[in-house]
Protein backbone atom coordinates (compact mmCIF):
# COMPACT_ATOMS: atom_id res chain seq x y z
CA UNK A 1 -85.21 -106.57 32.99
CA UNK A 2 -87.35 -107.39 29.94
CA UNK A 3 -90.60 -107.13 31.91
CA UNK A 4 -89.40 -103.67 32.13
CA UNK A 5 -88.45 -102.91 28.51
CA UNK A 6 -91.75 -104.22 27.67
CA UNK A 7 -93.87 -101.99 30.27
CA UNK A 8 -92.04 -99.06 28.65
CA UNK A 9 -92.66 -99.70 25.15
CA UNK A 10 -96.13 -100.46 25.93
CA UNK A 11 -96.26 -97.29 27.52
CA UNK A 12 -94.32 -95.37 24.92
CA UNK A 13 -97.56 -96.78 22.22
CA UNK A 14 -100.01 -95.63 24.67
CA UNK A 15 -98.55 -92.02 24.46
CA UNK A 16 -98.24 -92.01 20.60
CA UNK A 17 -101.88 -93.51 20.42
CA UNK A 18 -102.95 -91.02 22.38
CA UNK A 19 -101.31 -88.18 20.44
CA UNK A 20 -102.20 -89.16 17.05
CA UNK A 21 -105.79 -89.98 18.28
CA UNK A 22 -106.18 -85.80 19.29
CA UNK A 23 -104.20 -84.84 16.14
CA UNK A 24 -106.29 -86.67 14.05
CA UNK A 25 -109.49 -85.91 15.48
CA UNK A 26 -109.02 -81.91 15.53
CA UNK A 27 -107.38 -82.48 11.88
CA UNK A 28 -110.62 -84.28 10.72
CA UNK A 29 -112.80 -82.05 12.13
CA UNK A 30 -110.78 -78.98 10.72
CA UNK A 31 -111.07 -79.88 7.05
CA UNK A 32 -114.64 -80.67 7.53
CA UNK A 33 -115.20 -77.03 8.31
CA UNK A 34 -113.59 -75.58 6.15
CA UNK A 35 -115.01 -77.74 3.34
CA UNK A 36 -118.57 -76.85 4.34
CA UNK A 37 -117.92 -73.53 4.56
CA UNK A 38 -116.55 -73.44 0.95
CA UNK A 39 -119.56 -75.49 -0.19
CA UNK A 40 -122.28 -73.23 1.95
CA UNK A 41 -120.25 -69.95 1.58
CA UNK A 42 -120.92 -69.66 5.57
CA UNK A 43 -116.94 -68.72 6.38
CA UNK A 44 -115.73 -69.10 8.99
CA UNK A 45 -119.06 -70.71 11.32
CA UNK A 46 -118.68 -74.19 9.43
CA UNK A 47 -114.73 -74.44 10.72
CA UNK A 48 -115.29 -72.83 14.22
CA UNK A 49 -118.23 -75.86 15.09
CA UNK A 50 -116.47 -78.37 13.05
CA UNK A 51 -113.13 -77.76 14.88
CA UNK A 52 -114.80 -77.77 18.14
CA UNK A 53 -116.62 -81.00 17.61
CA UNK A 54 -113.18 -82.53 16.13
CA UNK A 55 -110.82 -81.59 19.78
CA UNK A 56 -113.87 -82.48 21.63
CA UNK A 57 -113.86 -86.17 20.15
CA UNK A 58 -109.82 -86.10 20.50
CA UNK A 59 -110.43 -85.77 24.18
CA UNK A 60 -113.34 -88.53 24.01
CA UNK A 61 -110.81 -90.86 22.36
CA UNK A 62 -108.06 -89.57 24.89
CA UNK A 63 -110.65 -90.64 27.67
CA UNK A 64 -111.37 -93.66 26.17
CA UNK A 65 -107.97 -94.46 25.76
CA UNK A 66 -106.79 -93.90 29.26
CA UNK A 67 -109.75 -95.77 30.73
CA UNK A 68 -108.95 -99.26 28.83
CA UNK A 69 -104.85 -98.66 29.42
CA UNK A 70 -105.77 -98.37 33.22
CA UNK A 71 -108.44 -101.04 33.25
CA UNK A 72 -105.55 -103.46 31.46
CA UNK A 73 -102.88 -102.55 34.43
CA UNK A 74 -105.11 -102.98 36.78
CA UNK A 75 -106.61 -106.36 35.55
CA UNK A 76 -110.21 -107.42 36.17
CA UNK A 77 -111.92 -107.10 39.43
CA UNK A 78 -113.96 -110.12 40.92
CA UNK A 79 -117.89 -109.62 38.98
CA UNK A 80 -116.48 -107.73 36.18
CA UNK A 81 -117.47 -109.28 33.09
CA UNK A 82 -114.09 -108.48 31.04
């Protein structure tokens, strides 16, 4: 029974990582934009390709994040180096 409370709760952080790690990515991107657009006067180019570039790392660190979680459940194969 605590094997599984502790499979869940390492689940439930994987989810929240996951979530905050878009959020803040698309959020970081966002107010990049729209700070150079301010600063160039270029409104609203500097937010559209900022934006973009922010979701499109959320979903690299999404990836990323998915890839080490299922490498960990799966443990290391025979040759792998981790």
């Amino acid at each position: 029974m605590g094997e599984d409370k502790r499979q869940l709760f390492r689940s439930l952080g994987l989810l929240s990582s996951v979530g905050i790690s878009m959020v803040a990515a698309t959020c970081i991107g966002l107010f990049i934009g729209v700070y150079l657009d301010e600063w160039f006067g270029t409104k609203p180019w500097m937010t559209i390709i900022w934006l973009g570039i922010g979701i499109a790392a959320g979903f690299r660190n999404i990836y990323i994040l998915t890839r080490r979680a299922l490498h960990d459940q799966n443990g290391p194969k025979d040759g792998d180096g981790a």
